[in-house]
PDB file of N, CA and C in Angstrom:
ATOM      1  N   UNK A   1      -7.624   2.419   5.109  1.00  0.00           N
ATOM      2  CA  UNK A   1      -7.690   1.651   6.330  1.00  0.00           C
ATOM      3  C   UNK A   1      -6.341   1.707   7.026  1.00  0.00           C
ATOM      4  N   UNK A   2      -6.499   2.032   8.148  1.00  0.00           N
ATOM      5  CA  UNK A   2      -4.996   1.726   9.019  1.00  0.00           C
ATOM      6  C   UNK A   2      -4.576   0.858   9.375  1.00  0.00           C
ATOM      7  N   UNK A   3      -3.080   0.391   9.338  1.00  0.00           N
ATOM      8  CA  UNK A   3      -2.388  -0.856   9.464  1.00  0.00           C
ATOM      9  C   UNK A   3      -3.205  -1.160  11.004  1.00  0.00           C
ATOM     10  N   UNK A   4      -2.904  -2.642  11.033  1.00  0.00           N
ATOM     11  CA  UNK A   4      -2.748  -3.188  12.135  1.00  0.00           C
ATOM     12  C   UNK A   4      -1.636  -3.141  12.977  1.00  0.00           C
ATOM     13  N   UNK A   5      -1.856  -2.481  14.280  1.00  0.00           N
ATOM     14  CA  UNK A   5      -0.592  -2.153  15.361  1.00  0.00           C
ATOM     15  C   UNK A   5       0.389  -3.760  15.140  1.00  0.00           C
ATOM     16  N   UNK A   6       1.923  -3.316  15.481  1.00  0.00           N
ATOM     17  CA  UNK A   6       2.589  -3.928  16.075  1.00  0.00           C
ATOM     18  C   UNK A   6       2.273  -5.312  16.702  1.00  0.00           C
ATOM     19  N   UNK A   7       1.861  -4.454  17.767  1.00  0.00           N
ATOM     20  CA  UNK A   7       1.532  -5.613  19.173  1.00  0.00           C
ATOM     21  C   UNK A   7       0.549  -6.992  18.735  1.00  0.00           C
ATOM     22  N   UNK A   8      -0.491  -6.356  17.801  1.00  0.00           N
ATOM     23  CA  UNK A   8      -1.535  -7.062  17.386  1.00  0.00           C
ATOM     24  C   UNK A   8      -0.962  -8.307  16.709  1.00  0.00           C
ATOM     25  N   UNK A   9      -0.126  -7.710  15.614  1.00  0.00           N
ATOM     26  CA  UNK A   9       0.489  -8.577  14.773  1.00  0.00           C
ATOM     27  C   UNK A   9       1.426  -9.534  15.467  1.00  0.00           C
ATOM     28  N   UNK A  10       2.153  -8.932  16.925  1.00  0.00           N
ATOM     29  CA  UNK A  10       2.858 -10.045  17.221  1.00  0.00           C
ATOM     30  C   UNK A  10       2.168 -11.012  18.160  1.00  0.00           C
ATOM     31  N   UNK A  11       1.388 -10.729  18.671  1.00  0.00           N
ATOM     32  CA  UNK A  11       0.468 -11.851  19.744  1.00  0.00           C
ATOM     33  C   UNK A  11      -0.272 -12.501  18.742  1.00  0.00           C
ATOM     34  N   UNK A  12      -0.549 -12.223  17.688  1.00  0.00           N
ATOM     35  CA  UNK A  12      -0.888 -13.247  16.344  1.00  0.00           C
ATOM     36  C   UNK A  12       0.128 -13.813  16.253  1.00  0.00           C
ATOM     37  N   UNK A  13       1.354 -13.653  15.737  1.00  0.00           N
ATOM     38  CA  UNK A  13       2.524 -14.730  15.475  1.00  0.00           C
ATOM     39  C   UNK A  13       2.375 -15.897  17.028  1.00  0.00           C
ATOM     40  N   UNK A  14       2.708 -15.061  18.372  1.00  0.00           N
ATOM     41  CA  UNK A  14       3.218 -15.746  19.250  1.00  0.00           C
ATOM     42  C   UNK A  14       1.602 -16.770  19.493  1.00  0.00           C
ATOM     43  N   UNK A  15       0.707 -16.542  19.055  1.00  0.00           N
ATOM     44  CA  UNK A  15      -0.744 -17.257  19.276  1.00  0.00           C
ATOM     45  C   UNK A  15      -0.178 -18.554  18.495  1.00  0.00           C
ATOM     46  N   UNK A  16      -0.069 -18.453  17.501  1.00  0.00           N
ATOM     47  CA  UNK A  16      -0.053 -19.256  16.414  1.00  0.00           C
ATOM     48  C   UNK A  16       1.565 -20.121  16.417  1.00  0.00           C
ATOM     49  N   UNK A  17       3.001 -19.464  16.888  1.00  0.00           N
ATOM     50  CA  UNK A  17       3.787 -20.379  17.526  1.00  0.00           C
ATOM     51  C   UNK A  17       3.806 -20.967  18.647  1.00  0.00           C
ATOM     52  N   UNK A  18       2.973 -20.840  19.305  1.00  0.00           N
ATOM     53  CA  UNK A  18       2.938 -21.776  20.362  1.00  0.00           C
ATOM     54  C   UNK A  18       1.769 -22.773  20.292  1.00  0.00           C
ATOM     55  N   UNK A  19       1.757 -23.413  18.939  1.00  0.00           N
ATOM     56  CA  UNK A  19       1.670 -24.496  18.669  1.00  0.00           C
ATOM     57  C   UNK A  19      -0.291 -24.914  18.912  1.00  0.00           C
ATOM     58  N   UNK A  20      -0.855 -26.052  18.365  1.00  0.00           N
ATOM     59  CA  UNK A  20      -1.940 -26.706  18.665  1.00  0.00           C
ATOM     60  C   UNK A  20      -2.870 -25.783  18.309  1.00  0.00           C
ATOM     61  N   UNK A  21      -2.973 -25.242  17.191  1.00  0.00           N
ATOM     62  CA  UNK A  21      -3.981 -24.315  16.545  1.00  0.00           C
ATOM     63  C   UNK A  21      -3.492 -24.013  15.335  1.00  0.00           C
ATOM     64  N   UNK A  22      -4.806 -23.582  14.205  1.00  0.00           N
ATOM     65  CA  UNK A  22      -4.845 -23.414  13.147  1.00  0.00           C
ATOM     66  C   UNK A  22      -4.251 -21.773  12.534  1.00  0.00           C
ATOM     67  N   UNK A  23      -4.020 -21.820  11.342  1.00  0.00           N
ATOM     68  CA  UNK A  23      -4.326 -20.252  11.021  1.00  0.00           C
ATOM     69  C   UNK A  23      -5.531 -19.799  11.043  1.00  0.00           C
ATOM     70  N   UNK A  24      -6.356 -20.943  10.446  1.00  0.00           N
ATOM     71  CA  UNK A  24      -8.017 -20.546  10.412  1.00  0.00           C
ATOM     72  C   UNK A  24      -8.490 -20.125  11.499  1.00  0.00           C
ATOM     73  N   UNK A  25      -8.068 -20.737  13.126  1.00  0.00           N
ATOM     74  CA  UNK A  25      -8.482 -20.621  13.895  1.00  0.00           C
ATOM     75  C   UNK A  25      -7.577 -19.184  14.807  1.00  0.00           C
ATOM     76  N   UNK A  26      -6.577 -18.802  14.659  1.00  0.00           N
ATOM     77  CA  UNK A  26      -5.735 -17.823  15.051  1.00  0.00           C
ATOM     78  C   UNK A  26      -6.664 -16.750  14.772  1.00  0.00           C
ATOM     79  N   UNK A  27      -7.230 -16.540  13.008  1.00  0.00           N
ATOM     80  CA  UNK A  27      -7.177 -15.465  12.314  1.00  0.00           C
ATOM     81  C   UNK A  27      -8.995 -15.297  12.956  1.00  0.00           C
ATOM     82  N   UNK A  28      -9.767 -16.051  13.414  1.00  0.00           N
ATOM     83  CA  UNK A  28     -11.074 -16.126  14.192  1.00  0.00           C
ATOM     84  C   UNK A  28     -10.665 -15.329  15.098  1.00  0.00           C
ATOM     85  N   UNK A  29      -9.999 -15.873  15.899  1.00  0.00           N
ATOM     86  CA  UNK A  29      -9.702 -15.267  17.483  1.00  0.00           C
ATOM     87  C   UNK A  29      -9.065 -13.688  17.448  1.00  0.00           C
ATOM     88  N   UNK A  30      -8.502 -13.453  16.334  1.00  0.00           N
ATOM     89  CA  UNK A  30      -8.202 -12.126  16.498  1.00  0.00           C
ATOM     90  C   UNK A  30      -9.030 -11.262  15.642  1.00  0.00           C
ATOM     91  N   UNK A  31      -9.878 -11.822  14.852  1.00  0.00           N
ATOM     92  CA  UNK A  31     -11.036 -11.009  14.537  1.00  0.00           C
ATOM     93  C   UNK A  31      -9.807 -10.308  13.147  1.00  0.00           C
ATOM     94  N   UNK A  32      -9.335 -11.432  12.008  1.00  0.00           N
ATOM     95  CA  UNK A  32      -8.546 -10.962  10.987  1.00  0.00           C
ATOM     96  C   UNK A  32      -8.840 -12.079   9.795  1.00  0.00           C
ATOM     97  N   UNK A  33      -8.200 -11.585   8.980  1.00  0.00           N
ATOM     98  CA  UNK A  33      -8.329 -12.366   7.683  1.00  0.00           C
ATOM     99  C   UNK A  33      -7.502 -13.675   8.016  1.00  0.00           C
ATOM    100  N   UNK A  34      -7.533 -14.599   7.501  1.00  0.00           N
ATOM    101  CA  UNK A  34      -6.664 -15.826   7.414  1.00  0.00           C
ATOM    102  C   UNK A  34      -5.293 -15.592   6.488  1.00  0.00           C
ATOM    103  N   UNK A  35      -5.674 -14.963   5.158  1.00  0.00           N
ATOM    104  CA  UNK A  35      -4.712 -14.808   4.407  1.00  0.00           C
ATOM    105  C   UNK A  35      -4.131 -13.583   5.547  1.00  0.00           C
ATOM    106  N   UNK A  36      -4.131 -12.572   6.796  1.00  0.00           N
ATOM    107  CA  UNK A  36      -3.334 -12.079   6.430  1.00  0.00           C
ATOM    108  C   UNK A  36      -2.680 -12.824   7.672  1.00  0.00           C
ATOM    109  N   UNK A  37      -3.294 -13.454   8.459  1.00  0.00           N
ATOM    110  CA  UNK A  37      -2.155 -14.340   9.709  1.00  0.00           C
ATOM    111  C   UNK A  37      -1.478 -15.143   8.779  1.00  0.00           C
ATOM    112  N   UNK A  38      -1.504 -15.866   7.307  1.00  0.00           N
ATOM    113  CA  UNK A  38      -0.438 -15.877   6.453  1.00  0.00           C
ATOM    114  C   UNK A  38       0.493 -15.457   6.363  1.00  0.00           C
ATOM    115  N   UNK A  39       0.251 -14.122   5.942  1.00  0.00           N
ATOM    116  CA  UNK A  39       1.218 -12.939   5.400  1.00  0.00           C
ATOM    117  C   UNK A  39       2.067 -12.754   6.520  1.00  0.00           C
ATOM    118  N   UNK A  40       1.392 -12.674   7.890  1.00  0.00           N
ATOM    119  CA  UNK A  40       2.183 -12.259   8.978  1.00  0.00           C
ATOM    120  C   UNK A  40       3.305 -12.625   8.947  1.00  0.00           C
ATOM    121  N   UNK A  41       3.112 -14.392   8.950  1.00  0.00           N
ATOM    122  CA  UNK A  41       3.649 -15.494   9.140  1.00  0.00           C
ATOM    123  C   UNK A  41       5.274 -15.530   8.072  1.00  0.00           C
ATOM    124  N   UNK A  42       4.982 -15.256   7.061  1.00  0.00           N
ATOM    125  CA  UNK A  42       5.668 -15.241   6.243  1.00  0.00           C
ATOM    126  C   UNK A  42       6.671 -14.104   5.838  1.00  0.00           C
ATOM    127  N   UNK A  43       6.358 -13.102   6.739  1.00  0.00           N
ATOM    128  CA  UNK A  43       7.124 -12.269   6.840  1.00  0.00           C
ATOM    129  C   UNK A  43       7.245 -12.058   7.849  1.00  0.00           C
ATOM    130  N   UNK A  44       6.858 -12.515   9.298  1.00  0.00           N
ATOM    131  CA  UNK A  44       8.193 -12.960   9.651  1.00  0.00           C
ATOM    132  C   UNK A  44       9.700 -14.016  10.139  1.00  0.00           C
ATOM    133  N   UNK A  45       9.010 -14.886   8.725  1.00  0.00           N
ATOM    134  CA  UNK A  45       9.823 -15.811   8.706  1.00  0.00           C
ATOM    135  C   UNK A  45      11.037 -15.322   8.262  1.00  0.00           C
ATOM    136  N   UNK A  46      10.989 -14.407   6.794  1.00  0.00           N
ATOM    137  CA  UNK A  46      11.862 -13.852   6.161  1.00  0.00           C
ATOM    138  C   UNK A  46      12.618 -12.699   6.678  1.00  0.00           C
ATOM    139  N   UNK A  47      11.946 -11.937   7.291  1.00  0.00           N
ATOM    140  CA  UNK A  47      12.514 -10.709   7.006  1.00  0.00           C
ATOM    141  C   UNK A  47      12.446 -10.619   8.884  1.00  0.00           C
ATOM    142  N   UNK A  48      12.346 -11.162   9.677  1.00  0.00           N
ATOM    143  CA  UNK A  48      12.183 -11.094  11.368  1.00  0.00           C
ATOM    144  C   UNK A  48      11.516 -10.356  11.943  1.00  0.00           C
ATOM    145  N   UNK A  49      10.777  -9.792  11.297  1.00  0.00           N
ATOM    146  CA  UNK A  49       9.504  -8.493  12.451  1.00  0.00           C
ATOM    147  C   UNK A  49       8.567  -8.759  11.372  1.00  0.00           C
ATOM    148  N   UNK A  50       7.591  -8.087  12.286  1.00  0.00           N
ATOM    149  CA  UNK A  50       5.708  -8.270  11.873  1.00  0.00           C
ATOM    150  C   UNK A  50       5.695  -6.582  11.424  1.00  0.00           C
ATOM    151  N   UNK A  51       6.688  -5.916  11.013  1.00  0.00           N
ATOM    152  CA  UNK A  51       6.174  -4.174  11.284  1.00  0.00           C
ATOM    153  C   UNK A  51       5.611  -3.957  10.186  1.00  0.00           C
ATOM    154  N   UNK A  52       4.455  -3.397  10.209  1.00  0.00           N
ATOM    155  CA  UNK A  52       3.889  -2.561   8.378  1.00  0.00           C
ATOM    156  C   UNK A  52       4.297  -2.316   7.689  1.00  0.00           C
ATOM    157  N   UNK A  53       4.633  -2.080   6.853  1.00  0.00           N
ATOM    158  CA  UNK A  53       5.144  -1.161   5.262  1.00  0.00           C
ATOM    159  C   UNK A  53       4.316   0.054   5.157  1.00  0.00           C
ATOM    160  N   UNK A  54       5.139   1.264   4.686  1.00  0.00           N
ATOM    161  CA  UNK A  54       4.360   2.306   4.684  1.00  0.00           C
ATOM    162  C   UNK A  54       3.189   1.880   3.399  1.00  0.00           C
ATOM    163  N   UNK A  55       2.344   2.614   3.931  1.00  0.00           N
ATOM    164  CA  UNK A  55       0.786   2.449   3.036  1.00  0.00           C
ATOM    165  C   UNK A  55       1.019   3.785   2.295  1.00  0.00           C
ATOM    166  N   UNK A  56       0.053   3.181   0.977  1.00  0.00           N
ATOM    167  CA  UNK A  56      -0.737   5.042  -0.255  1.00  0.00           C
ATOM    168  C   UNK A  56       0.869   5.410  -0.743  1.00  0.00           C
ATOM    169  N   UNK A  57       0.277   6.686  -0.815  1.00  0.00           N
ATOM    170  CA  UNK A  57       1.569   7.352  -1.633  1.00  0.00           C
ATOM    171  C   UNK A  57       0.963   7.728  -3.217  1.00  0.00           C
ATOM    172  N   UNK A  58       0.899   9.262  -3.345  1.00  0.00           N
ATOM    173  CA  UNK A  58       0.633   9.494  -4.560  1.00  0.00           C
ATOM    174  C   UNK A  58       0.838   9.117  -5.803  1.00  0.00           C
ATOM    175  N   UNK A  59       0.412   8.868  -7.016  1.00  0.00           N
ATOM    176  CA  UNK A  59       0.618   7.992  -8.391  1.00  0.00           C
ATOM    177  C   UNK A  59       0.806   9.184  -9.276  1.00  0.00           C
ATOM    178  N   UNK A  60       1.741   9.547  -9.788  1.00  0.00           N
ATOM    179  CA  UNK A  60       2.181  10.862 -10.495  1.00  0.00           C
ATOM    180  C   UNK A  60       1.697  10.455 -11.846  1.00  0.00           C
ATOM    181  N   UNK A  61       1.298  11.287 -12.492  1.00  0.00           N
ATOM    182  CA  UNK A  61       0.839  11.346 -13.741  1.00  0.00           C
ATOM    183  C   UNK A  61       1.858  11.610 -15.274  1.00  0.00           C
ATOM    184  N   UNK A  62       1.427  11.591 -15.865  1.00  0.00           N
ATOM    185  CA  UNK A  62       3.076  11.594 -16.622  1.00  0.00           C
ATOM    186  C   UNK A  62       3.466  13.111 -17.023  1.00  0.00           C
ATOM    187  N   UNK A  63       2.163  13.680 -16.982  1.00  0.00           N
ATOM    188  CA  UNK A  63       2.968  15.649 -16.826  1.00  0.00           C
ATOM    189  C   UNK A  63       3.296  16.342 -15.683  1.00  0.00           C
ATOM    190  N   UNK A  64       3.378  15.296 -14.642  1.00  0.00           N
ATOM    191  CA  UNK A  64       4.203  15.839 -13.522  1.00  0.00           C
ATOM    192  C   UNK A  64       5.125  16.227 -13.429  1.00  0.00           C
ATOM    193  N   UNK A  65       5.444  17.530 -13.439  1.00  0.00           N
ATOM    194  CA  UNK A  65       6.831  18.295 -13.532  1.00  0.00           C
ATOM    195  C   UNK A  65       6.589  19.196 -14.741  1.00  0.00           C
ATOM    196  N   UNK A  66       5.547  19.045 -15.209  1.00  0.00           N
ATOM    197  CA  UNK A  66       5.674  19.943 -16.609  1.00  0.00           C
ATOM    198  C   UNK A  66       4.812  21.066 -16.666  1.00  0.00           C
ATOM    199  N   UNK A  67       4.381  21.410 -15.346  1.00  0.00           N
ATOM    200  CA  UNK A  67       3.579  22.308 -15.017  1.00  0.00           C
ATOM    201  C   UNK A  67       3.732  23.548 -15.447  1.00  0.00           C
ATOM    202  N   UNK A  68       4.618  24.207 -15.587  1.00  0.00           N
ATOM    203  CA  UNK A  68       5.409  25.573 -16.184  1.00  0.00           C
ATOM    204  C   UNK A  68       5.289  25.507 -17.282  1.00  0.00           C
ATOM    205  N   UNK A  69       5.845  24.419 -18.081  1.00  0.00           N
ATOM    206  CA  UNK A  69       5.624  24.619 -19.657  1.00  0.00           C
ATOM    207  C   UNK A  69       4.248  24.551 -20.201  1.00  0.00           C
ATOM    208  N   UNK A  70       3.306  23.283 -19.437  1.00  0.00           N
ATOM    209  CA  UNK A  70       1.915  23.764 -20.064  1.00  0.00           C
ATOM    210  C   UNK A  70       1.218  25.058 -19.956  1.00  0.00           C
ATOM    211  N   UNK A  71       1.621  25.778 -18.701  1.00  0.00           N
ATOM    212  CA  UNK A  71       1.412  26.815 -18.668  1.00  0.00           C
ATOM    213  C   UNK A  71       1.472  27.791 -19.224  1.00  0.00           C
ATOM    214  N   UNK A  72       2.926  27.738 -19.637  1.00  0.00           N
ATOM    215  CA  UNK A  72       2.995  28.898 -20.971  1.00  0.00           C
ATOM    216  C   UNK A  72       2.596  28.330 -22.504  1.00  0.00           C
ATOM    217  N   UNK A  73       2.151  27.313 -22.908  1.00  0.00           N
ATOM    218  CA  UNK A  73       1.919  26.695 -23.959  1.00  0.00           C
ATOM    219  C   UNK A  73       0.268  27.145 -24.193  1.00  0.00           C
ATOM    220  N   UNK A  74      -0.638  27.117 -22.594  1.00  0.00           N
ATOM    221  CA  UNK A  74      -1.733  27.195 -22.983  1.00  0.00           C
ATOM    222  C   UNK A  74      -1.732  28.605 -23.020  1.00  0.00           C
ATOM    223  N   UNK A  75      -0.627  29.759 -22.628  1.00  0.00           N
ATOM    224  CA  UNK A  75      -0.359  31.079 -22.415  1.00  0.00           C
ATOM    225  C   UNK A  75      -0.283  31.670 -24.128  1.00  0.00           C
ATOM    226  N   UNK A  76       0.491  30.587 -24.387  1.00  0.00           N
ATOM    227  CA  UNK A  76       0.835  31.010 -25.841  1.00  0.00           C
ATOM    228  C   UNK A  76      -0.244  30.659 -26.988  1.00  0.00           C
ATOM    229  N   UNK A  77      -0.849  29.565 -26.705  1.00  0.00           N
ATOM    230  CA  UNK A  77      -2.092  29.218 -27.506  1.00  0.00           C
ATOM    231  C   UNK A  77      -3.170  28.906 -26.779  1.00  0.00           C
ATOM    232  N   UNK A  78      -4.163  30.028 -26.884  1.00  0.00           N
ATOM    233  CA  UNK A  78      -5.029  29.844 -25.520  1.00  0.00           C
ATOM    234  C   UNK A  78      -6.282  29.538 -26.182  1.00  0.00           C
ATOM    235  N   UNK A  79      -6.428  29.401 -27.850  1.00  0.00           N
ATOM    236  CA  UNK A  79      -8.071  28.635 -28.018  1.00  0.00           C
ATOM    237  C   UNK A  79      -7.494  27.363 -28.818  1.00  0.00           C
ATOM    238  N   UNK A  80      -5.896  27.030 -28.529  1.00  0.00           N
ATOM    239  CA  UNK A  80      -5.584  25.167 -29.041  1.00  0.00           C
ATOM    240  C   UNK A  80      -6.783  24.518 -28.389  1.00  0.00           C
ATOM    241  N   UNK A  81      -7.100  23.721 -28.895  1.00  0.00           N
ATOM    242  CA  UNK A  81      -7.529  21.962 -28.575  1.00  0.00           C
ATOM    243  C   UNK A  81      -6.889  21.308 -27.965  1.00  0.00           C
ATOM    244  N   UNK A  82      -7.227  20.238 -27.397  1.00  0.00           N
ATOM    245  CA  UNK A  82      -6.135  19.090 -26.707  1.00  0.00           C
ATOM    246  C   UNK A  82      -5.381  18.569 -27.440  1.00  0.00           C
ATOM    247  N   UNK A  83      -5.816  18.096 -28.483  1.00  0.00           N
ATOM    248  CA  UNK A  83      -5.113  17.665 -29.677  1.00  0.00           C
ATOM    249  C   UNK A  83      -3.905  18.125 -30.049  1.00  0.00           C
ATOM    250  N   UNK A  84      -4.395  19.599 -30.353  1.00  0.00           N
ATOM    251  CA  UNK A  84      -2.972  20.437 -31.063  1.00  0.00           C
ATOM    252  C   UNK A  84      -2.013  20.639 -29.651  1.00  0.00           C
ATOM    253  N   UNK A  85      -2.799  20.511 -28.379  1.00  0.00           N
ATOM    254  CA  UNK A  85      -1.916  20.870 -27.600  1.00  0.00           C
ATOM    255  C   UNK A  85      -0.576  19.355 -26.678  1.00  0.00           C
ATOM    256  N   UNK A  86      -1.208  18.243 -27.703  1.00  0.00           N
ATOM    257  CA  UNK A  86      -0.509  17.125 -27.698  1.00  0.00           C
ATOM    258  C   UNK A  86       0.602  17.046 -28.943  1.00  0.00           C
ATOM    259  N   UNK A  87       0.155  17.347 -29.862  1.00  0.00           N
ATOM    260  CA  UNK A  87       0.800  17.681 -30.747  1.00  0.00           C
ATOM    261  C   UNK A  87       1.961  18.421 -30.732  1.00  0.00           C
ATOM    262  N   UNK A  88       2.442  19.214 -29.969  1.00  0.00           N
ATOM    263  CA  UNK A  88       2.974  20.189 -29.203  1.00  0.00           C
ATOM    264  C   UNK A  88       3.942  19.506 -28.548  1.00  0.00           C
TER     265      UNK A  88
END
C-alpha cells in the first residue's frame, strides 16, 4: 500500500489543531484510521513533520552473501543431501 501524501497528513494535523473535534471524528472526515490520525499526531509532536518513513525493503536470509561458496560446494558434491550439505 502507498503512504499517505504529505499534504493529506498535514490538513489532518491542521484539522485536528484547530481545535473542537475529535480524533474519532478527524480520522471519519478524512476517510483514515483513528489509530493513524494518532500516529500522525505523535509524530509530529516529536519529531516536527508528518513525512513517511521509507516503506518494505528486502529481509536477507542468512546465506546471503554465500552464494559462490554454495556454489562450488554443490559443484564439489553434487548428489550431498541438505543435511551433509549443512554439515559442511
Amino acid at each position: 500500500m502507498k503512504a499517505y501524501s504529505i499534504d493529506l497528513r498535514e490538513k489532518i494535523v491542521l484539522a485536528y489543531s484547530q481545535g473542537d473535534t475529535s480524533i474519532r471524528k478527524v480520522a471519519q472526515r478524512f476517510g483514515v484510521a483513528k489509530s493513524f490520525v494518532q500516529k500522525l499526531l505523535s509524530i509530529k509532536k516529536t519529531q516536527g513533520h508528518v513525512e513517511p518513513r521509507q516503506q518494505g525493503g528486502a529481509i536477507k536470509g542468512e546465506l546471503h552473501g554465500y552464494s559462490v561458496q554454495l556454489a562450488a560446494m554443490v559443484e564439489q558434491y553434487p548428489d550431498a543431501t541438505l543435511l551433509e550439505y549443512c554439515e559442511h
